[in-house]
C-alpha atoms as a PDB file:
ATOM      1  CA  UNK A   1      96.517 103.670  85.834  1.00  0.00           C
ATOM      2  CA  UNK A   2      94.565 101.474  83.153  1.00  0.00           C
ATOM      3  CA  UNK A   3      91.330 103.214  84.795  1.00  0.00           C
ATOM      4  CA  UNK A   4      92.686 106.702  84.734  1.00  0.00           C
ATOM      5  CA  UNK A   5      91.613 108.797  82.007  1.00  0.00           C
ATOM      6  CA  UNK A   6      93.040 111.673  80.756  1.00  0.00           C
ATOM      7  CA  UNK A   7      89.899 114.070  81.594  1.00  0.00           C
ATOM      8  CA  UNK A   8      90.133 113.060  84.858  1.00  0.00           C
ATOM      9  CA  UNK A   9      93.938 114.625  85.133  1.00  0.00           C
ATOM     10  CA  UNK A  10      94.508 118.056  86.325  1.00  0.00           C
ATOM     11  CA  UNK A  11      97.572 118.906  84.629  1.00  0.00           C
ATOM     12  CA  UNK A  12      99.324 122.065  83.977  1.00  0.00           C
ATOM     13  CA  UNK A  13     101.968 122.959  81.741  1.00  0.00           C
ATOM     14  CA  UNK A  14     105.509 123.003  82.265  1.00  0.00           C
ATOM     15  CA  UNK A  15     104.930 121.424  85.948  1.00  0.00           C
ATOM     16  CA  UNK A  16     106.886 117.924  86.237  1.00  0.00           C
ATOM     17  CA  UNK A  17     104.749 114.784  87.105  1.00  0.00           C
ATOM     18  CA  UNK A  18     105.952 111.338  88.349  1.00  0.00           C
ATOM     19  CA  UNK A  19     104.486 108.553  86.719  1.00  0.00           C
ATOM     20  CA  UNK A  20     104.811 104.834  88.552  1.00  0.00           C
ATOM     21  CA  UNK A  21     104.169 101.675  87.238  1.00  0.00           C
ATOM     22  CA  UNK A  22     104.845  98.007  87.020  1.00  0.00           C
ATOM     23  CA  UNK A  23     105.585  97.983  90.923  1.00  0.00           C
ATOM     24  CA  UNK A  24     108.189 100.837  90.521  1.00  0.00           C
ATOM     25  CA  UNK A  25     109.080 101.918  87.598  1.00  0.00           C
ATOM     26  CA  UNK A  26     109.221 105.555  87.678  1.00  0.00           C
ATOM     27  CA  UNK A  27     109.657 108.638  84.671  1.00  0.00           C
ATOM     28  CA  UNK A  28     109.335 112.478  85.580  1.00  0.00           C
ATOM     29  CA  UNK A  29     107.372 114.102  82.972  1.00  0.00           C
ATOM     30  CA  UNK A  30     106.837 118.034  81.614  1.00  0.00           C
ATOM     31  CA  UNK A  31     103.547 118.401  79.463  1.00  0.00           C
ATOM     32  CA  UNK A  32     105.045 121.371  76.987  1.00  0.00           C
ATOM     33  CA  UNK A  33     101.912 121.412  74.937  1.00  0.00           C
ATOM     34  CA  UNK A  34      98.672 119.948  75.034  1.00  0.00           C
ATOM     35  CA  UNK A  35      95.463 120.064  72.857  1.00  0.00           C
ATOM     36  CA  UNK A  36      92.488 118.326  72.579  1.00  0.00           C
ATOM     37  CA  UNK A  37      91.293 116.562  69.366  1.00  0.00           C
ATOM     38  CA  UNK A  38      87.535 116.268  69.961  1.00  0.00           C
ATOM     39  CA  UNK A  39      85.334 116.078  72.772  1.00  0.00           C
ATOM     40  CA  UNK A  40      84.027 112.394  71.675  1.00  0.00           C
ATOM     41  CA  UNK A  41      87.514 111.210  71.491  1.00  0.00           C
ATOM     42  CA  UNK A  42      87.706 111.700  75.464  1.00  0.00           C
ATOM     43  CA  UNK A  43      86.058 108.220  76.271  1.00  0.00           C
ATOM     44  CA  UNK A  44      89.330 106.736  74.297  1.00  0.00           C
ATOM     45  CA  UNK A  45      91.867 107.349  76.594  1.00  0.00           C
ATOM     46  CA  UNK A  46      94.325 106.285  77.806  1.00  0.00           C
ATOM     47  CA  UNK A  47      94.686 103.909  74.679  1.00  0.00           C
ATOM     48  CA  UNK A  48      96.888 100.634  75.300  1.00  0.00           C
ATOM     49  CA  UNK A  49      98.852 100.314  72.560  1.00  0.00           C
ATOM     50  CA  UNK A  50     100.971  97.640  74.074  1.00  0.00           C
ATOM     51  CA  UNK A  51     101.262  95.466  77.866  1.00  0.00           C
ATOM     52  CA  UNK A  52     103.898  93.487  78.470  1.00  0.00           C
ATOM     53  CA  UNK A  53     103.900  90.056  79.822  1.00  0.00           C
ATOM     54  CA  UNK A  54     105.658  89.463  83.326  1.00  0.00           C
ATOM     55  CA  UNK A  55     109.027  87.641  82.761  1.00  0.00           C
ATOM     56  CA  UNK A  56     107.464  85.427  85.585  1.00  0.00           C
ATOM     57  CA  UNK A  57     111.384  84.028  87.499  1.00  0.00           C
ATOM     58  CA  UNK A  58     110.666  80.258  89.220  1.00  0.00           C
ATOM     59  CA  UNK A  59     112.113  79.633  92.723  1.00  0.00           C
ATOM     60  CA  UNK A  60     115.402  78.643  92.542  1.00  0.00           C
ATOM     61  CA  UNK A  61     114.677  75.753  95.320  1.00  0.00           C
ATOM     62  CA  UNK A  62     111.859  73.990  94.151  1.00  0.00           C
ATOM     63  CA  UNK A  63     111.354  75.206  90.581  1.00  0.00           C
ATOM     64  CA  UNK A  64     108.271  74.793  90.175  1.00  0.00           C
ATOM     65  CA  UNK A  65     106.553  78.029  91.964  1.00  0.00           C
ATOM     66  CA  UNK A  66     107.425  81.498  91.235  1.00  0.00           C
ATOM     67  CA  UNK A  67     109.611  83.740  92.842  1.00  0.00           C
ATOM     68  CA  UNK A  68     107.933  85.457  95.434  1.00  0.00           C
ATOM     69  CA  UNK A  69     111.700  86.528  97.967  1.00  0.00           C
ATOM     70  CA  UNK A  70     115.218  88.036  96.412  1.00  0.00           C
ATOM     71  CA  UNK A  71     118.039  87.151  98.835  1.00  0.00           C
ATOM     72  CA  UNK A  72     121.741  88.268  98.523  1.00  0.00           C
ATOM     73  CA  UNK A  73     124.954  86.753 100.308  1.00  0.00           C
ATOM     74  CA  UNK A  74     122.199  84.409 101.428  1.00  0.00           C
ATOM     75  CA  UNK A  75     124.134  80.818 102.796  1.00  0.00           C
ATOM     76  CA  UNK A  76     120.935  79.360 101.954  1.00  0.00           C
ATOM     77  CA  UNK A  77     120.444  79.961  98.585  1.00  0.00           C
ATOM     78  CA  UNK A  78     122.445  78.236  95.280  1.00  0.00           C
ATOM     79  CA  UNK A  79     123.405  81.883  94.339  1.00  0.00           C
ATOM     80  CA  UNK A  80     123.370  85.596  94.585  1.00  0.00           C
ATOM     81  CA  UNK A  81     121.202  87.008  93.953  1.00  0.00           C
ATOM     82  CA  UNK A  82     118.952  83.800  94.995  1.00  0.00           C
ATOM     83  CA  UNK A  83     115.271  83.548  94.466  1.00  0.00           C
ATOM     84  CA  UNK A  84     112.273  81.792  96.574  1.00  0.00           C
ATOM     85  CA  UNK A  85     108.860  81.025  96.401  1.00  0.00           C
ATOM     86  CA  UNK A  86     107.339  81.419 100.009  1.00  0.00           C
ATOM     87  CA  UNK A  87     107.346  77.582 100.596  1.00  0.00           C
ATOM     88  CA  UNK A  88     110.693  77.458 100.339  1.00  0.00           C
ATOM     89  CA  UNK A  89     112.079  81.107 101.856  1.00  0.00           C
ATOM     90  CA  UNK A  90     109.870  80.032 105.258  1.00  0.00           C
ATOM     91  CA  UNK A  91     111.349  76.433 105.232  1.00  0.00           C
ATOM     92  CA  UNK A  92     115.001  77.730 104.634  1.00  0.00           C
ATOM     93  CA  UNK A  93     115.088  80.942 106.597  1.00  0.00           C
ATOM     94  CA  UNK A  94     112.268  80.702 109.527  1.00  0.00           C
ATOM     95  CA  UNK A  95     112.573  77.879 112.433  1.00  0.00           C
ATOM     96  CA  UNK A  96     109.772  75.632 112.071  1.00  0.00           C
ATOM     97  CA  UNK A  97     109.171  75.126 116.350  1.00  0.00           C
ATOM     98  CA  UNK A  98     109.579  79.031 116.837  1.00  0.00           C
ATOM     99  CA  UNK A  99     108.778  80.524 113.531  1.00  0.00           C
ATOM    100  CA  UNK A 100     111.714  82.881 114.034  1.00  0.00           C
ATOM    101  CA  UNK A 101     114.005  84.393 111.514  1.00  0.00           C
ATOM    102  CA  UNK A 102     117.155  82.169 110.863  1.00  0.00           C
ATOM    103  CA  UNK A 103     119.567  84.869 110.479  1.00  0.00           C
ATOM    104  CA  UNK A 104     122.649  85.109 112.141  1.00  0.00           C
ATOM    105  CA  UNK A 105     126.073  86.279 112.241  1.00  0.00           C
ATOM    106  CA  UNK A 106     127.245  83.737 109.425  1.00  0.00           C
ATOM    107  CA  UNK A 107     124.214  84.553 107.813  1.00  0.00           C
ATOM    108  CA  UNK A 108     123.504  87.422 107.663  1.00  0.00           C
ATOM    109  CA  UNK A 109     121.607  87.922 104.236  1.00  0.00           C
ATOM    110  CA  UNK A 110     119.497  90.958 102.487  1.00  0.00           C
ATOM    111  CA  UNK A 111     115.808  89.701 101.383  1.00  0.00           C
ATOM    112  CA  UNK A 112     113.313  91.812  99.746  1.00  0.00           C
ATOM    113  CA  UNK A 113     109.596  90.860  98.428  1.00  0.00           C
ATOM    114  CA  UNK A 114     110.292  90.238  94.558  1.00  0.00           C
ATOM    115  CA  UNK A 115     108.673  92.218  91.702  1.00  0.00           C
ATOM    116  CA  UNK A 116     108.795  89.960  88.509  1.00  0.00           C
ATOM    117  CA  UNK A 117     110.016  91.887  85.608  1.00  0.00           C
ATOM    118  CA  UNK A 118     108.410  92.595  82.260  1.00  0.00           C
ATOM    119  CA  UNK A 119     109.729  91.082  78.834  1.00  0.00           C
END
């Protein structure tokens, strides 16, 4: 969206948009009005008036890398929800000789790919 320029939307009014970001936030919009300014003013948008920095989450294992898994009711995690790096999510959850998935009836945990979240 950073690349995306305003001039470059085909938008009409009172039609609802969806507008994704930050690896899933979503908002609906309605465009009620619209007007252009100037013509030169075009090369100026969109204008970032603000990013936010990742609230980068370490891996509850190691601590040192970042979070890359989420796991819930997860026996091999300190916690729930618990969070791994990719070191340590393979080394806890995969059999090294096999490189099967660990999971069984006792275990039986949730894991999604982890998204970390902005301040």
């Amino acid at each position: 969206m950073e690349k995306t320029t305003f001039a470059s939307l085909r938008l009409r009014l009172g039609r609802t948009y969806l507008f994704t970001h930050s690896g899933g936030c979503e908002h609906i919009m309605t465009f009620k009005t619209m007007e252009m300014q100037r013509v030169a003013d075009l090369g100026r948008y969109p204008l970032l008036v603000f990013k936010s920095r990742p609230n980068i989450r370490p891996c509850s294992i190691c601590e040192k890398n970042k979070a890359d898994w989420v796991t819930y009711d997860d026996l091999m995690s300190k916690s729930s929800p618990g969070f791994f790096c990719q070191l340590c999510f393979n080394q806890a959850h995969y059999c090294q000789e096999t490189g099967r998935l660990l999971a069984t009836p006792q275990n039986s945990f949730k894991c999604y790919r982890y998204h970390h979240d902005a301040r």
